[in-house]
Protein backbone atom coordinates (compact mmCIF):
# COMPACT_ATOMS: atom_id res chain seq x y z
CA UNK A 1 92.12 116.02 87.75
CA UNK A 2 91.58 112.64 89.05
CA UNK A 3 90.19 112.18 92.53
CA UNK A 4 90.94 109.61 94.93
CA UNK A 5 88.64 107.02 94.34
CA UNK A 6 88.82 107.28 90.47
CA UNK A 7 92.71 106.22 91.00
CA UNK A 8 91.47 103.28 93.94
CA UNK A 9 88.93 102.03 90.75
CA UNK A 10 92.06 101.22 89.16
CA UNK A 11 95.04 101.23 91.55
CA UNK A 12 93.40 98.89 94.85
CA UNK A 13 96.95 100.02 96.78
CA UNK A 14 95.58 103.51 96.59
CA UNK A 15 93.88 103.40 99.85
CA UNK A 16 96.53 101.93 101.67
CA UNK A 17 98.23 104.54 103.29
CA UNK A 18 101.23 102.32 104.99
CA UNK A 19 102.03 101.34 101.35
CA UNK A 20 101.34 104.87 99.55
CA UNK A 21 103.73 106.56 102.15
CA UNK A 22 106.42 104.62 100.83
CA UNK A 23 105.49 104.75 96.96
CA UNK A 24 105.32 108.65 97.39
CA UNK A 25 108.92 108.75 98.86
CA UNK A 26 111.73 110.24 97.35
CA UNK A 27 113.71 107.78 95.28
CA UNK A 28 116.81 106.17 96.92
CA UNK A 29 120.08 105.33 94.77
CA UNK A 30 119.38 102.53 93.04
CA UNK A 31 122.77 100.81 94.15
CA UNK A 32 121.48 100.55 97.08
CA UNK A 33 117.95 98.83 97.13
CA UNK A 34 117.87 97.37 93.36
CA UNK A 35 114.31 95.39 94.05
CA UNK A 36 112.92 98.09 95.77
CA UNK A 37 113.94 100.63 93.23
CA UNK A 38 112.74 98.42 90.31
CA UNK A 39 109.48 98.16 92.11
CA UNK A 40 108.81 101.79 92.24
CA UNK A 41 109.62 102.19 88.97
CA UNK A 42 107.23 99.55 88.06
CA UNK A 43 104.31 100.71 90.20
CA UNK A 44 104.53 104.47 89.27
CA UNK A 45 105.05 103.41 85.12
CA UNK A 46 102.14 101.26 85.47
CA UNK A 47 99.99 103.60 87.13
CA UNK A 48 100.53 106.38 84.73
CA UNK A 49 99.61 104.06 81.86
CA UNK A 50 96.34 103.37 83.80
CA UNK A 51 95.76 106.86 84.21
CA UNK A 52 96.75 107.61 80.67
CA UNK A 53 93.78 105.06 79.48
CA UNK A 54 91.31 105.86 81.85
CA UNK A 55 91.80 109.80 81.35
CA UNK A 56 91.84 109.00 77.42
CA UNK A 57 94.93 111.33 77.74
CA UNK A 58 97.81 111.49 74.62
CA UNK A 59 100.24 113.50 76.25
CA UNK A 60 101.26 114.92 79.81
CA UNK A 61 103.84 116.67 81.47
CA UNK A 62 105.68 115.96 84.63
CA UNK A 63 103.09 119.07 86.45
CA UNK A 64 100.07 117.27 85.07
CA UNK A 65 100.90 113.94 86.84
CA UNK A 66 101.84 115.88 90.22
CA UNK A 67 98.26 117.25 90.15
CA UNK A 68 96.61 113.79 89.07
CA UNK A 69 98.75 112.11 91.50
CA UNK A 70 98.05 114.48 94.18
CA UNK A 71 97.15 112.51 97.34
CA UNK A 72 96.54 113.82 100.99
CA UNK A 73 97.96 117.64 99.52
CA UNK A 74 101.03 115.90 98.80
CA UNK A 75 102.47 114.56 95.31
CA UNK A 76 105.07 111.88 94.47
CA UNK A 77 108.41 113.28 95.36
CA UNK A 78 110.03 110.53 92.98
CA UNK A 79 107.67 111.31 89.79
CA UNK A 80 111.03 113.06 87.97
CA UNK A 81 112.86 109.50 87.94
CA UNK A 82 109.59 108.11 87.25
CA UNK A 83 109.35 109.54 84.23
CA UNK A 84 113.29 109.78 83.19
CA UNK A 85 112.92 106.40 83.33
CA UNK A 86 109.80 105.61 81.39
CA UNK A 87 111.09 107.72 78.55
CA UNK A 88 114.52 105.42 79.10
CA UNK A 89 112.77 102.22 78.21
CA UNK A 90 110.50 103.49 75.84
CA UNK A 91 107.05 103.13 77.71
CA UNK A 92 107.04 106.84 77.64
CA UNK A 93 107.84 109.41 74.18
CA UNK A 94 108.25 112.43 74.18
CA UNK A 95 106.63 114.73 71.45
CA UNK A 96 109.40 115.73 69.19
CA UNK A 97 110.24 111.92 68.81
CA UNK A 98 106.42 110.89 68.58
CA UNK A 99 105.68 113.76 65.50
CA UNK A 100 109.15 112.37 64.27
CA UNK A 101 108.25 108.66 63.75
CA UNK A 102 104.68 109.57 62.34
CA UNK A 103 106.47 112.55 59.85
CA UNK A 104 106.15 111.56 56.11
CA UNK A 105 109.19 109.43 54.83
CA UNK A 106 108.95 111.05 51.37
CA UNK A 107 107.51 108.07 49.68
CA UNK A 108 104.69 106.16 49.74
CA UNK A 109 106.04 103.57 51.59
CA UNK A 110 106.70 105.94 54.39
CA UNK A 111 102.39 106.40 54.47
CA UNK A 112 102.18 102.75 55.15
């Protein structure tokens, strides 16, 4: 589990509780706030591939990030869309796809 300050060595907004409040909100409708939406989407993908590097991690689940994320006793309420939406755009995989595209084609081509 990461603790705070290995998250701040790597995330500076971390330690700013104004701006962590709203970052660990629930998710509005997108309709409604598309910058603001796109931003948290942005923050929380590029924190979890920070965390990803710097816990030399390969795979995750939604309850691992909770408990990495945890901050205060409290975890990101919008970590679910979070991570819909990585796996969306691609910046996330999950395993069934990952073991699919490294799976032997059959030929030796397919090694390559």
């Amino acid at each position: 589990m990461s603790t705070m300050s290995d998250i701040a060595s790597y995330c500076p907004e971390w330690t700013d509780n104004e701006r962590m409040s709203v970052m660990f909100a629930p998710m509005r409708h997108k309709e409604l706030n598309p910058e603001s939406w796109n931003s948290k989407i942005l923050f929380w993908g590029s924190l979890i591939s920070k965390w990803v590097l710097h816990n030399k991690k390969s795979c995750l689940t939604l309850e691992v990030l909770e408990k990495a994320f945890l901050r205060d006793g409290k975890s990101p309420h919008c970590l679910q869309e979070v991570v819909s939406e990585c796996v969306k755009t691609g910046l996330v995989v999950d395993q069934a796809r990952f073991v699919a595209s490294i799976a032997h084609k059959g030929t030796w081509g397919g090694w390559v």
